[in-house]
Protein backbone atom coordinates (compact mmCIF):
# COMPACT_ATOMS: atom_id res chain seq x y z
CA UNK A 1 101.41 98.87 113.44
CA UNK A 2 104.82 96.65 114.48
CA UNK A 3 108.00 97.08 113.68
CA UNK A 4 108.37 95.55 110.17
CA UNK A 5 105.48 97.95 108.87
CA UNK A 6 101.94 98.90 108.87
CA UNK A 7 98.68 97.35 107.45
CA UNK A 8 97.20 100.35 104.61
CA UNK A 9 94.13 100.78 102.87
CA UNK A 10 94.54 101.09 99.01
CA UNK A 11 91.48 101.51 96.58
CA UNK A 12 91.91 100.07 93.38
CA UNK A 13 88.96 100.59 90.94
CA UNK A 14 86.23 102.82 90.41
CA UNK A 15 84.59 100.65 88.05
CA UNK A 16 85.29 96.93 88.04
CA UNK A 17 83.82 96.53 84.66
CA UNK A 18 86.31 98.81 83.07
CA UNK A 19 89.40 98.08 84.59
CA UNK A 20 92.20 96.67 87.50
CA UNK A 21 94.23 97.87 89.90
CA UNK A 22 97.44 96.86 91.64
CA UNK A 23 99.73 97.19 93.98
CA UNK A 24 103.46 96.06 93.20
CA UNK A 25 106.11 95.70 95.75
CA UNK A 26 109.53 97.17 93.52
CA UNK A 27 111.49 95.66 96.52
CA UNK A 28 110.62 92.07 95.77
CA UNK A 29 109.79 92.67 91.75
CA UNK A 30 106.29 90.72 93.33
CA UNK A 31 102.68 91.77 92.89
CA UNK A 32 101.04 91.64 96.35
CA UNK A 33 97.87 89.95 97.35
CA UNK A 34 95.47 91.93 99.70
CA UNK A 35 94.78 91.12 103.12
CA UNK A 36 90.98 91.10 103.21
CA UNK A 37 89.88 92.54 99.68
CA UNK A 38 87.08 93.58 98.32
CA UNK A 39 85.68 92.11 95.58
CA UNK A 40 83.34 92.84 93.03
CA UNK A 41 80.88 90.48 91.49
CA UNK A 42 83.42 89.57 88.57
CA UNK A 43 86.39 88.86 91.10
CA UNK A 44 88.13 92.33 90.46
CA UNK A 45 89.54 93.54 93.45
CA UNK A 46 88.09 96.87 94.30
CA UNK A 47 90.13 97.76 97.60
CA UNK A 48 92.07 96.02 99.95
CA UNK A 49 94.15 96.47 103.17
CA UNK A 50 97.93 95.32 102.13
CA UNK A 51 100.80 94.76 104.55
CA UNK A 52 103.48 97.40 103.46
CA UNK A 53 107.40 97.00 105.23
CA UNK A 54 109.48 99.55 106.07
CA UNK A 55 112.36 100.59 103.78
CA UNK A 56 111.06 98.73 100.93
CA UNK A 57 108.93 100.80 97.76
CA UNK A 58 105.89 100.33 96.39
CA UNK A 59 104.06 101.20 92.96
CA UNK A 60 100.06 101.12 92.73
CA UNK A 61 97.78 101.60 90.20
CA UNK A 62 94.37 102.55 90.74
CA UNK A 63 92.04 102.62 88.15
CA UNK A 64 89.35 105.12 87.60
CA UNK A 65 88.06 104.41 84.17
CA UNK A 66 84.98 104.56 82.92
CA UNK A 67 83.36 102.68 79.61
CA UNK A 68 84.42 105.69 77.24
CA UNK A 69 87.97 106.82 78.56
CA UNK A 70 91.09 105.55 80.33
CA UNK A 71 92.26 107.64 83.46
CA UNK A 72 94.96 105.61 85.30
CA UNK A 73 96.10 106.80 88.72
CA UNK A 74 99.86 105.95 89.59
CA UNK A 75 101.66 106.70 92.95
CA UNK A 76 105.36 105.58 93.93
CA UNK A 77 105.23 104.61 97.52
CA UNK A 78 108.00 104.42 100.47
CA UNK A 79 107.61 103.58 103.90
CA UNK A 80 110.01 104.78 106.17
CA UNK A 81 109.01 104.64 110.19
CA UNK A 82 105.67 103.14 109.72
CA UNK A 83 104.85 106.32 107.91
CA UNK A 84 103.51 106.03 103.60
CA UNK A 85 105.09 108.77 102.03
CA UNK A 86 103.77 109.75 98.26
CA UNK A 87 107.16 110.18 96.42
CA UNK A 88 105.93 111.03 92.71
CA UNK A 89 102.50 110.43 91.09
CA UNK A 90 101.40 110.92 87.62
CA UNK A 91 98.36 110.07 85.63
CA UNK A 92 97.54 108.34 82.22
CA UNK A 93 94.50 109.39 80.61
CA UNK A 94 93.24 107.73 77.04
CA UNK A 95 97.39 106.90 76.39
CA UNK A 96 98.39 110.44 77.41
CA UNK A 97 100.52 110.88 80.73
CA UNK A 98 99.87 113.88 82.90
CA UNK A 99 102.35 115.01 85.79
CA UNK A 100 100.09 117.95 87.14
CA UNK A 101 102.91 120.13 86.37
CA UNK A 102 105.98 118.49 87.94
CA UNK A 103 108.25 119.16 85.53
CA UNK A 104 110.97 117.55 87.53
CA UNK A 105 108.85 113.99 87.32
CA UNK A 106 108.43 114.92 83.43
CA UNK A 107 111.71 115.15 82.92
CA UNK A 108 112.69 111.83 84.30
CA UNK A 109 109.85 110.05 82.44
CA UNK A 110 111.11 111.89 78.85
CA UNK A 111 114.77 110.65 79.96
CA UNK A 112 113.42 107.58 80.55
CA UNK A 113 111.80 107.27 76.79
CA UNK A 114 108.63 104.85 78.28
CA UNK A 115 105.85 103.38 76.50
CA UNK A 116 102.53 102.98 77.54
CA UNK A 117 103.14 99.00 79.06
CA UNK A 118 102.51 98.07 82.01
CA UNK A 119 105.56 96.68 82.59
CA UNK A 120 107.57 99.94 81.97
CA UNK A 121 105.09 102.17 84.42
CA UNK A 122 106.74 99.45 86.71
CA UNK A 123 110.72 100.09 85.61
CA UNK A 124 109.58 103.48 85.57
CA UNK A 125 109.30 103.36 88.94
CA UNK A 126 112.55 101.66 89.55
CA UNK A 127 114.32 104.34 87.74
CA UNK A 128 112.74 107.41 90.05
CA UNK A 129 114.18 105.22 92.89
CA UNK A 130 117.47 104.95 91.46
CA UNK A 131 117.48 109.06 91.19
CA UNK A 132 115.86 109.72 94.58
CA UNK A 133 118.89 107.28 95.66
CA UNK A 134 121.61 109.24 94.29
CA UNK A 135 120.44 112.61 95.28
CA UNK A 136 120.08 111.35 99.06
């Protein structure tokens, strides 16, 4: 551990034939490269070690699909004090999202009107920040 953050273990894929994972930093709008990952035979990265910094927020995606369905683990990061804390996580399985019964996180994701990109899981993200924000 130092001061700027810690070095964590994320797990990516169950099954590198069917799908990647990914970790996005939503401070820096960057993807992020792993430290020492592990690879599979066809380059996908199954699980790595990534440097995370305090006060910044993270999205990853790990993906545990298999050759008939899609299931799609999300999970909004923050690190505060060297510490990872989970602040929402939700689930897409064959196109369907599932927020094991948070009906707060529902809400904000039917306010929010998303599709199924990629690229809106990610402003997704952005826009749980923005509420955890103004309710601190």
């Amino acid at each position: 551990m130092s001061e700027q953050g810690i070095i964590y273990k994320i797990n990516l894929v169950r099954n590198p034939k069917t799908g990647k994972g990914w970790v996005f930093n939503l401070s820096n709008d960057t993807f992020m490269r792993a430290l020492n990952p592990t690879f599979a035979k066809n380059r996908v990265v199954i699980e790595g070690y990534y440097q995370l910094e305090n006060n910044k927020f993270y999205l990853v995606k790990e993906d545990r699909s298999s050759w008939k369905n899609n299931h799609e683990h999300y999970q909004l990061l923050a690190v505060q004090n060297n510490q990872v804390n989970v602040i929402a996580e939700w689930w897409r399985e064959n196109n369907t999202y599932n927020f094991e019964k948070n009906k707060q996180l529902e809400q904000l994701f039917l306010e929010f009107n998303m599709t199924t990109q990629e690229k809106n899981v990610i402003n997704f993200a952005k826009y749980i920040i923005q509420k955890v924000r103004k309710n601190e």
